[in-house]
C-alpha atoms as a PDB file:
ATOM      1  CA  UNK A   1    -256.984   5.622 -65.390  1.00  0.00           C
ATOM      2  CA  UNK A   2    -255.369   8.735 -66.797  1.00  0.00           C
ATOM      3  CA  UNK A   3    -252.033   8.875 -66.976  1.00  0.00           C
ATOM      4  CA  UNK A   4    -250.942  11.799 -64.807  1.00  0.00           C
ATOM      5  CA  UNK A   5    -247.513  14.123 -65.191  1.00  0.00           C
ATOM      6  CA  UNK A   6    -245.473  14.275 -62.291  1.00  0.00           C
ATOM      7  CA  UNK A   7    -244.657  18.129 -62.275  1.00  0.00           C
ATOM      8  CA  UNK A   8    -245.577  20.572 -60.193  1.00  0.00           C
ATOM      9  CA  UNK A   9    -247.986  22.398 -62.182  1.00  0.00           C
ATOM     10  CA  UNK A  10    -250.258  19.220 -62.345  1.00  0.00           C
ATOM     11  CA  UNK A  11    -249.729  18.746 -59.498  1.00  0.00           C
ATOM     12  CA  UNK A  12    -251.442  22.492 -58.522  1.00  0.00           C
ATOM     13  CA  UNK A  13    -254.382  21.354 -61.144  1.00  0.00           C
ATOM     14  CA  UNK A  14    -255.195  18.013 -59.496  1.00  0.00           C
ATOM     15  CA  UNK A  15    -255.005  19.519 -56.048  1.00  0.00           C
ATOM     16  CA  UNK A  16    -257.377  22.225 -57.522  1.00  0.00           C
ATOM     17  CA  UNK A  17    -259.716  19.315 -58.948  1.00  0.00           C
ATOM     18  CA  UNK A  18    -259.663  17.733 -55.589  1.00  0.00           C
ATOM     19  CA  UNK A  19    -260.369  20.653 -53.710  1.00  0.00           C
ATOM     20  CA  UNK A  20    -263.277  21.278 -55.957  1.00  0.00           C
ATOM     21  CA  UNK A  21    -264.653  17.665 -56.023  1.00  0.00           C
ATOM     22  CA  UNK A  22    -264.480  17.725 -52.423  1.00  0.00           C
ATOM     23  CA  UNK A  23    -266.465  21.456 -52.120  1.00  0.00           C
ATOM     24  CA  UNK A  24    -269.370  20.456 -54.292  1.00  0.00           C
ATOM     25  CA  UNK A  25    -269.791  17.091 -53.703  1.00  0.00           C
ATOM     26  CA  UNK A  26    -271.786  17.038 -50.857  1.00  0.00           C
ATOM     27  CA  UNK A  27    -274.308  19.427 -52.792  1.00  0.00           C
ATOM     28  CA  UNK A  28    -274.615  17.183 -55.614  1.00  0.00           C
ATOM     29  CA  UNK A  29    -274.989  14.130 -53.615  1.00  0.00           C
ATOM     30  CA  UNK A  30    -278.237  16.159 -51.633  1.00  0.00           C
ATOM     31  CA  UNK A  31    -279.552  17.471 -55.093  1.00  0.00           C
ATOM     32  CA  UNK A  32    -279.169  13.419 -56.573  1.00  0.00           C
ATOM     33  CA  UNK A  33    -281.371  12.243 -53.027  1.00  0.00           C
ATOM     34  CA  UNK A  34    -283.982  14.953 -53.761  1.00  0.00           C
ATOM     35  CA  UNK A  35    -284.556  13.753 -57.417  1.00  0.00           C
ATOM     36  CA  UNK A  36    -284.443  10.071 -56.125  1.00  0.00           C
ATOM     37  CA  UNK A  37    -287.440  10.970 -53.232  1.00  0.00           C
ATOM     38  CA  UNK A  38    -288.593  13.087 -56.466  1.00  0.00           C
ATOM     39  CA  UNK A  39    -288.914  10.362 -58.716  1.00  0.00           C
ATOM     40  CA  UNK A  40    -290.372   7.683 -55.959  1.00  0.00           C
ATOM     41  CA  UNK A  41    -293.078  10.429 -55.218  1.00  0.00           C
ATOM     42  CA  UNK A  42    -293.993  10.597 -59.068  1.00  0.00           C
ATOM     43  CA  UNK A  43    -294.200   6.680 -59.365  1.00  0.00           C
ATOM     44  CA  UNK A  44    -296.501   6.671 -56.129  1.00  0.00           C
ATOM     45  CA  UNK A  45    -298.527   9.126 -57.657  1.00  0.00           C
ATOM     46  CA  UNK A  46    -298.451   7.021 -61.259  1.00  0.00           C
ATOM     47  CA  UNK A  47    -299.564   3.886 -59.501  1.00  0.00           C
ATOM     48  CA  UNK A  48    -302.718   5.940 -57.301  1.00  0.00           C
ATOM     49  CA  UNK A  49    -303.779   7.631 -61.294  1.00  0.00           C
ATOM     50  CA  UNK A  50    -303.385   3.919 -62.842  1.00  0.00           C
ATOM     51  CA  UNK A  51    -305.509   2.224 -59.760  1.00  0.00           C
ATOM     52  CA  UNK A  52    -308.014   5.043 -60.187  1.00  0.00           C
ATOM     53  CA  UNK A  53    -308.283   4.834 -63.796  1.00  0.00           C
ATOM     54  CA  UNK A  54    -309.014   1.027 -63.839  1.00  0.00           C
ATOM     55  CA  UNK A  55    -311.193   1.756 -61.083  1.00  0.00           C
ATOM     56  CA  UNK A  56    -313.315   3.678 -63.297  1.00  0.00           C
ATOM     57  CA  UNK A  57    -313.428   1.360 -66.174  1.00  0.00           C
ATOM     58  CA  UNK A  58    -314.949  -1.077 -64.080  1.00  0.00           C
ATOM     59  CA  UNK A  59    -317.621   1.012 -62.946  1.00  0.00           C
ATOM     60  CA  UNK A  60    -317.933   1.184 -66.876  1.00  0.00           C
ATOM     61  CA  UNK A  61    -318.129  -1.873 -67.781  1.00  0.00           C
ATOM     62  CA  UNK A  62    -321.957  -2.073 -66.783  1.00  0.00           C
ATOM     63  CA  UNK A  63    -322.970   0.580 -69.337  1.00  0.00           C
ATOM     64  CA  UNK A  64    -320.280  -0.410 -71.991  1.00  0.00           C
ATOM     65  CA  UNK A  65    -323.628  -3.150 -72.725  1.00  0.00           C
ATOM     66  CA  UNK A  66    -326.154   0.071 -72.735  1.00  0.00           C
ATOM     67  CA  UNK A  67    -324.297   2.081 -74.992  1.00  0.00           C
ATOM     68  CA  UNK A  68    -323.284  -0.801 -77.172  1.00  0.00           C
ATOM     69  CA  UNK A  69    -326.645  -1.410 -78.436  1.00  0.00           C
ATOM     70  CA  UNK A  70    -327.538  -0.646 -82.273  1.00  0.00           C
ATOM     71  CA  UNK A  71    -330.288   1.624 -82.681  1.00  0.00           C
ATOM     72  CA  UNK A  72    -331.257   2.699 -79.606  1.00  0.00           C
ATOM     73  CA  UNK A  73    -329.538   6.212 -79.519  1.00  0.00           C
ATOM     74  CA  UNK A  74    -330.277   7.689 -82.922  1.00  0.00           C
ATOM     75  CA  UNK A  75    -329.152  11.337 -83.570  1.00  0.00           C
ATOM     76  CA  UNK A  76    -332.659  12.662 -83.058  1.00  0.00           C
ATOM     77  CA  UNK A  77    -333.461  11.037 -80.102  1.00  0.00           C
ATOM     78  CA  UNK A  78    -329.810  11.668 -78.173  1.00  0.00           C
ATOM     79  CA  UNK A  79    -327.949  14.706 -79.188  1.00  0.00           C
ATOM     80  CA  UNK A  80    -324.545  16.182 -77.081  1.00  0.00           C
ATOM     81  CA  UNK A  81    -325.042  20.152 -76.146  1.00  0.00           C
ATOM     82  CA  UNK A  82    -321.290  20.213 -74.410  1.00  0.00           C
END
């Protein structure tokens, strides 16, 4: 711990510090709950896009075979407008 003068006007500037520790605290304890909810509402959300996405593969996997095939789709038979 700091080592703290014993005259008086330190002792004005810690009871200033106090006084201002104790004012804002409450505030910045609220704002550090709301980024805590924040960041469990982004992780939810994280885990619903990662289930999705590997639902989605899976319903690839059945035409990963299809599309896999040499020489089926040649340029002139199979061509992407968009």
């Amino acid at each position: 711990m700091a080592k703290v003068k014993l005259t008086k006007n330190e002792l004005k500037k810690q009871k200033d510090s106090l006084k201002m520790y104790k004012r804002y605290l409450p505030t910045l304890i609220l704002k550090k709950q709301q980024l805590q909810a924040e960041i469990r509402t982004t992780e939810i959300r994280l885990e619903e896009l990662m289930d999705e996405k590997k639902r989605i593969d899976e319903s690839f996997k059945s035409w990963i075979g299809v599309f896999g095939e040499k020489g089926v789709f040649t340029p002139d038979i199979l061509k992407i407008t968009e």
